[in-house]
N, C-alpha and C. Protein backbone atom coordinates (compact mmCIF):
# COMPACT_ATOMS: atom_id res chain seq x y z
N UNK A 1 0.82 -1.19 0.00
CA UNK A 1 0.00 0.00 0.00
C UNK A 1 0.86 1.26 0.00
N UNK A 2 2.00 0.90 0.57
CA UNK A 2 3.08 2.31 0.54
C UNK A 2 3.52 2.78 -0.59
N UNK A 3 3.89 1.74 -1.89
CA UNK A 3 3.80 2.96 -2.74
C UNK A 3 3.13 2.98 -3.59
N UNK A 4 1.97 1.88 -3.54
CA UNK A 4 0.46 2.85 -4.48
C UNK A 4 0.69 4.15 -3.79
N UNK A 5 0.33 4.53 -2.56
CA UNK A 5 0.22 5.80 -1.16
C UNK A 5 0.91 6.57 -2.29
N UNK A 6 2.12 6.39 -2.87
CA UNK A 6 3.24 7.76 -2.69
C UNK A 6 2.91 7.99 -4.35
N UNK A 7 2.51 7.10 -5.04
CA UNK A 7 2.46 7.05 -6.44
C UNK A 7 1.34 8.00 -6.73
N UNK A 8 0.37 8.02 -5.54
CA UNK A 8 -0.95 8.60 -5.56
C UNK A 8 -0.51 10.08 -5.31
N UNK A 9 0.19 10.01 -4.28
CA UNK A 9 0.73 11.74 -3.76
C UNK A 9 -0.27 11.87 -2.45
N UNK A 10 -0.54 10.26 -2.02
CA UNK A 10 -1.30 10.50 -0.64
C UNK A 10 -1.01 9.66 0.68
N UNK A 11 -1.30 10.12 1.56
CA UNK A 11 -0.62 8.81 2.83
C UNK A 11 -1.36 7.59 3.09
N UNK A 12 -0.83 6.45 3.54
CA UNK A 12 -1.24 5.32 3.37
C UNK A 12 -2.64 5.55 3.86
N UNK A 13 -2.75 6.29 5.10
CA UNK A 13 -3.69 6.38 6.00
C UNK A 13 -4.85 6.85 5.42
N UNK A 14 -4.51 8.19 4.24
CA UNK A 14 -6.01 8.54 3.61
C UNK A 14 -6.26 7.12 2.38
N UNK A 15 -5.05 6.87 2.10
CA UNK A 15 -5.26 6.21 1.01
C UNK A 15 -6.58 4.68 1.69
N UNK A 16 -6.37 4.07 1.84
CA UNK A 16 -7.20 3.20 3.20
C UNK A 16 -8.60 4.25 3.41
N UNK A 17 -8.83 5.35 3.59
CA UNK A 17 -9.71 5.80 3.84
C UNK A 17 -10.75 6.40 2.67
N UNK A 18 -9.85 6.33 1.80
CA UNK A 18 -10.55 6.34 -0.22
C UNK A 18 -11.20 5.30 -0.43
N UNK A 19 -10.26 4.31 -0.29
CA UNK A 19 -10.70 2.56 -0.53
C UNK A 19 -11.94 2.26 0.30
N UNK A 20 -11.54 2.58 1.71
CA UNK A 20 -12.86 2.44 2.05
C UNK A 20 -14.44 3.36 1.80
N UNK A 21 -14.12 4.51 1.57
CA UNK A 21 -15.58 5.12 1.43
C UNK A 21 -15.71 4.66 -0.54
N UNK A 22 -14.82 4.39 -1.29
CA UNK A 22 -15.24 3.81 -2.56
C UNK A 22 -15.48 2.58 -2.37
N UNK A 23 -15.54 1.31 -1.91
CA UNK A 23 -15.67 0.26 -2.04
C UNK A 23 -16.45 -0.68 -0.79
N UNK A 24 -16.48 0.38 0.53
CA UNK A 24 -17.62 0.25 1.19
C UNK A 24 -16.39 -1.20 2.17
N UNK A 25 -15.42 -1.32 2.08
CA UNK A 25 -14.43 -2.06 2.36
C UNK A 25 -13.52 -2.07 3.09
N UNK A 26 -13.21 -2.57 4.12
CA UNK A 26 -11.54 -2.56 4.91
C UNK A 26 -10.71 -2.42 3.40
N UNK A 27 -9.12 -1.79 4.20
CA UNK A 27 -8.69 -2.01 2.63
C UNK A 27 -7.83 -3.79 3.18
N UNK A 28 -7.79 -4.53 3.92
CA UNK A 28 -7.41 -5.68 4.13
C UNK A 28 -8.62 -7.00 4.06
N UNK A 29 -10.59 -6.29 3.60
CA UNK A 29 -11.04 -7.16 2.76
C UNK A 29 -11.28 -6.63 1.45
N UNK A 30 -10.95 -5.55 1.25
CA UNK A 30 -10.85 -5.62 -0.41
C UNK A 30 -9.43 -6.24 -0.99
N UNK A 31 -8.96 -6.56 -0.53
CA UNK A 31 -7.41 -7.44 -1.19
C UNK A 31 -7.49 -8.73 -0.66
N UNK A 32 -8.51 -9.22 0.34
CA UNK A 32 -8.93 -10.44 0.34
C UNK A 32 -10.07 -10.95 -0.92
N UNK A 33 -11.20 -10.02 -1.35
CA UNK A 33 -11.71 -10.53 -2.07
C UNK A 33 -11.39 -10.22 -3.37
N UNK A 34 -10.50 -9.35 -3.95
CA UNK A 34 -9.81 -9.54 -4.99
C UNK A 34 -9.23 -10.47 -5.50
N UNK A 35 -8.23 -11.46 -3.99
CA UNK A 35 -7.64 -12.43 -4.21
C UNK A 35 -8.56 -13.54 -5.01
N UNK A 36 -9.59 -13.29 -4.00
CA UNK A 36 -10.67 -14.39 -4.22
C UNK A 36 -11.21 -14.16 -5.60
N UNK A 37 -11.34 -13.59 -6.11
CA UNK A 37 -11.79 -13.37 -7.19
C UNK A 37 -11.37 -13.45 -8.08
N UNK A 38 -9.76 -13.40 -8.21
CA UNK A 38 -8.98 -13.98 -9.24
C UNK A 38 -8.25 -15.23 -8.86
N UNK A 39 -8.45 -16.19 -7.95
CA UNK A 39 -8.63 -17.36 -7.80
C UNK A 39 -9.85 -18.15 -8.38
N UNK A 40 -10.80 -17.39 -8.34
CA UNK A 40 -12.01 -18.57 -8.38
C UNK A 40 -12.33 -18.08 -10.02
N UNK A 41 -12.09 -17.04 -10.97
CA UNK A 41 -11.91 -17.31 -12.31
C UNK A 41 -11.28 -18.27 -12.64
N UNK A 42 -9.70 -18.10 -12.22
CA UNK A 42 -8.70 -19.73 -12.62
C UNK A 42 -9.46 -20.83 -12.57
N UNK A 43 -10.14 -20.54 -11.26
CA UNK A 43 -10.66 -22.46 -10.96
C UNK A 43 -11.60 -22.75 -12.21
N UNK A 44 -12.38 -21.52 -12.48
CA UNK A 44 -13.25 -21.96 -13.61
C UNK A 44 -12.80 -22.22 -14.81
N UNK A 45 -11.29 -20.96 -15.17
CA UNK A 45 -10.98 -21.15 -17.08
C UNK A 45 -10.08 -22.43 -16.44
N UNK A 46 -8.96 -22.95 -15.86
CA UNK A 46 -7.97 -23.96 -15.77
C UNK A 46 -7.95 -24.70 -15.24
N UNK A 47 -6.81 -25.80 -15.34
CA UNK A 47 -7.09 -26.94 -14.41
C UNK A 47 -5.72 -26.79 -13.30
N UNK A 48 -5.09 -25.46 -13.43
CA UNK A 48 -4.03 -25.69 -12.12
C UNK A 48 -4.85 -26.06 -11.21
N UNK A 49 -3.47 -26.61 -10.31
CA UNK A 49 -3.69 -27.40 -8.69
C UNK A 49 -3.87 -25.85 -7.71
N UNK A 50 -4.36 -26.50 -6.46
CA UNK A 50 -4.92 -25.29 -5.74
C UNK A 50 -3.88 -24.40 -5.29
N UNK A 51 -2.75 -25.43 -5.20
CA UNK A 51 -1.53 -24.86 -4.51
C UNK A 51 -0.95 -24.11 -5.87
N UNK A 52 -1.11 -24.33 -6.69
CA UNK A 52 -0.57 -23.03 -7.71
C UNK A 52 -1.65 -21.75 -7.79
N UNK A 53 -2.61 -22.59 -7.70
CA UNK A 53 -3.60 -21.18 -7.49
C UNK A 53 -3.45 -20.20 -6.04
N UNK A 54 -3.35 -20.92 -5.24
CA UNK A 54 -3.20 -20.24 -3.89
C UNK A 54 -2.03 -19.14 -3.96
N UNK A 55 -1.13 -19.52 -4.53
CA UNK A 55 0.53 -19.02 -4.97
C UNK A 55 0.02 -17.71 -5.82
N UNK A 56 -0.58 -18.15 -6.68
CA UNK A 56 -0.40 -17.01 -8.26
C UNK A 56 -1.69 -15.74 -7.62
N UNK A 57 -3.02 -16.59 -6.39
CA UNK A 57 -3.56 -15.60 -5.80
C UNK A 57 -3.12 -15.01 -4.83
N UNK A 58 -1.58 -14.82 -4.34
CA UNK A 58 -1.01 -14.17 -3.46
C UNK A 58 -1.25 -14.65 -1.97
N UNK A 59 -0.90 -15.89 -1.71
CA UNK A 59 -1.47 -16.61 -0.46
C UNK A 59 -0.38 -17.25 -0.16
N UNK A 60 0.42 -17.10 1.05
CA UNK A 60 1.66 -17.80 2.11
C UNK A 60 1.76 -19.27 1.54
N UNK A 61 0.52 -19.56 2.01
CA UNK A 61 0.07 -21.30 1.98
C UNK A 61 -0.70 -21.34 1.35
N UNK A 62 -1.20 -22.98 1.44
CA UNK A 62 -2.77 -23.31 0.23
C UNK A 62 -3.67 -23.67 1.66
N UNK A 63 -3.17 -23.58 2.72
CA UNK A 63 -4.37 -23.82 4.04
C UNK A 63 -5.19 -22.25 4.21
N UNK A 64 -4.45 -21.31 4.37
CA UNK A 64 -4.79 -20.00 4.62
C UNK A 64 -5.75 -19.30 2.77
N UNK A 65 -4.88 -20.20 2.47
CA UNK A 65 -6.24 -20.02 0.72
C UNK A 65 -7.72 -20.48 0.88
N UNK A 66 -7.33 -21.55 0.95
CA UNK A 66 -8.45 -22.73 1.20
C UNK A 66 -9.49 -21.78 2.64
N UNK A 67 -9.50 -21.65 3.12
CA UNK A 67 -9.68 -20.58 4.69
C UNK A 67 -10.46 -19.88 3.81
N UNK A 68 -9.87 -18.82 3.53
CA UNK A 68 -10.16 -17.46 2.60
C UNK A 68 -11.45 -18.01 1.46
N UNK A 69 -10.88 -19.00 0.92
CA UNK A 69 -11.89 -18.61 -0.02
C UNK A 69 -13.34 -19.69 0.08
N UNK A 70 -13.24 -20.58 1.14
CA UNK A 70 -14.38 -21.16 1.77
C UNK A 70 -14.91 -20.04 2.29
N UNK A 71 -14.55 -19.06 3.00
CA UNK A 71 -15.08 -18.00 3.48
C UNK A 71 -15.59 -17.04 2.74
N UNK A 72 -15.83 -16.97 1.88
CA UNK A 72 -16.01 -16.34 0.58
C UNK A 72 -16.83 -16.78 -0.29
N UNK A 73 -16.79 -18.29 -0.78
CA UNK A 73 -17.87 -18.68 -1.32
C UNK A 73 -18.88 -19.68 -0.69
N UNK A 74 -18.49 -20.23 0.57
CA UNK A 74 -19.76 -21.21 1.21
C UNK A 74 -18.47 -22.62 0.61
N UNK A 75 -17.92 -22.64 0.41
CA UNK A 75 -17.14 -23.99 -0.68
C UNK A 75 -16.10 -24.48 -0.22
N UNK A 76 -15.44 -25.48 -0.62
CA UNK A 76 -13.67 -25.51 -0.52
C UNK A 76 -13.24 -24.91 -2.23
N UNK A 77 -12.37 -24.54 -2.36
CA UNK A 77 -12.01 -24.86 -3.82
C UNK A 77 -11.99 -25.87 -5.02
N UNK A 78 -11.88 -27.17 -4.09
CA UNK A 78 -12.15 -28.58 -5.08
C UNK A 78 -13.68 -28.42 -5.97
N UNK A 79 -14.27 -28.04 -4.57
CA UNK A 79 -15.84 -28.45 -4.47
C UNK A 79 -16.56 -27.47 -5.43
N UNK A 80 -15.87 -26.37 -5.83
CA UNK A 80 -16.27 -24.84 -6.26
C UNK A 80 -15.92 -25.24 -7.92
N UNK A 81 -14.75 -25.89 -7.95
CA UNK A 81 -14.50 -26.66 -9.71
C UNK A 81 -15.23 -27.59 -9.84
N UNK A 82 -15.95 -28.63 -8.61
CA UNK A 82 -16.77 -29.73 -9.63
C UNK A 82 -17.67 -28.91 -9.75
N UNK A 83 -18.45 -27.80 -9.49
CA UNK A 83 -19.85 -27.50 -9.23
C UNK A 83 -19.68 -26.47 -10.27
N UNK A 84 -18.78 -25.81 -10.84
CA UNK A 84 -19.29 -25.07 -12.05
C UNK A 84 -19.00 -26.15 -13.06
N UNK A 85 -18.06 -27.07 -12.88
CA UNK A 85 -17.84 -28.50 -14.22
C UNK A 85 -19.39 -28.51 -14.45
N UNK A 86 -19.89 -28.83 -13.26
CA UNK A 86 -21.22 -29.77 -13.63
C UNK A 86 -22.46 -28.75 -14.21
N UNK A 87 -22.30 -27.61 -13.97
CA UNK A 87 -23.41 -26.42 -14.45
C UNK A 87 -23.01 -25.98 -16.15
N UNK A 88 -21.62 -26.43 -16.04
CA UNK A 88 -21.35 -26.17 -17.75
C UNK A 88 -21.58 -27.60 -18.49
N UNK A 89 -22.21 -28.28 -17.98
CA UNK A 89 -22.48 -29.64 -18.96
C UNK A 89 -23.72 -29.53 -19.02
């Protein structure tokens, strides 16, 4: 966030305070559900493994992924690829 902040010409602190009155958002769950959101496209266009997805969605581990984005969609990630497989057949 520090140097979006400086790139902007604003301090982290307002910057966080933009994000939130635009997006109605912590700025630590709008970069959670971003993650999530470009995780759970992959799951739909590809067949990477979760642990590359967890990786390429900016996540430590694939436990703290898996966390996140059950929390997010009601799902695990496995469960979130058979269930659009089966809505596109």
């Amino acid at each position: 966030m520090l140097g979006l902040a400086r790139a902007l010409g604003a301090s982290v602190r307002t910057l966080h305070r933009y994000l939130q009155r635009a997006s109605g958002e912590t700025p630590k769950h709008f970069i959670e559900r971003i993650r999530f959101e470009a995780a759970r496209t992959q799951l739909e266009t590809t067949a990477h493994t979760v642990k590359r997805l967890a990786a390429s969605a900016g996540y430590a581990d694939e436990a703290s992924f898996r966390r996140a984005f059950s929390r997010y969609s009601g799902m695990t990630p496995s469960a979130y690829r058979r269930w659009v497989q089966a809505r596109q057949k």
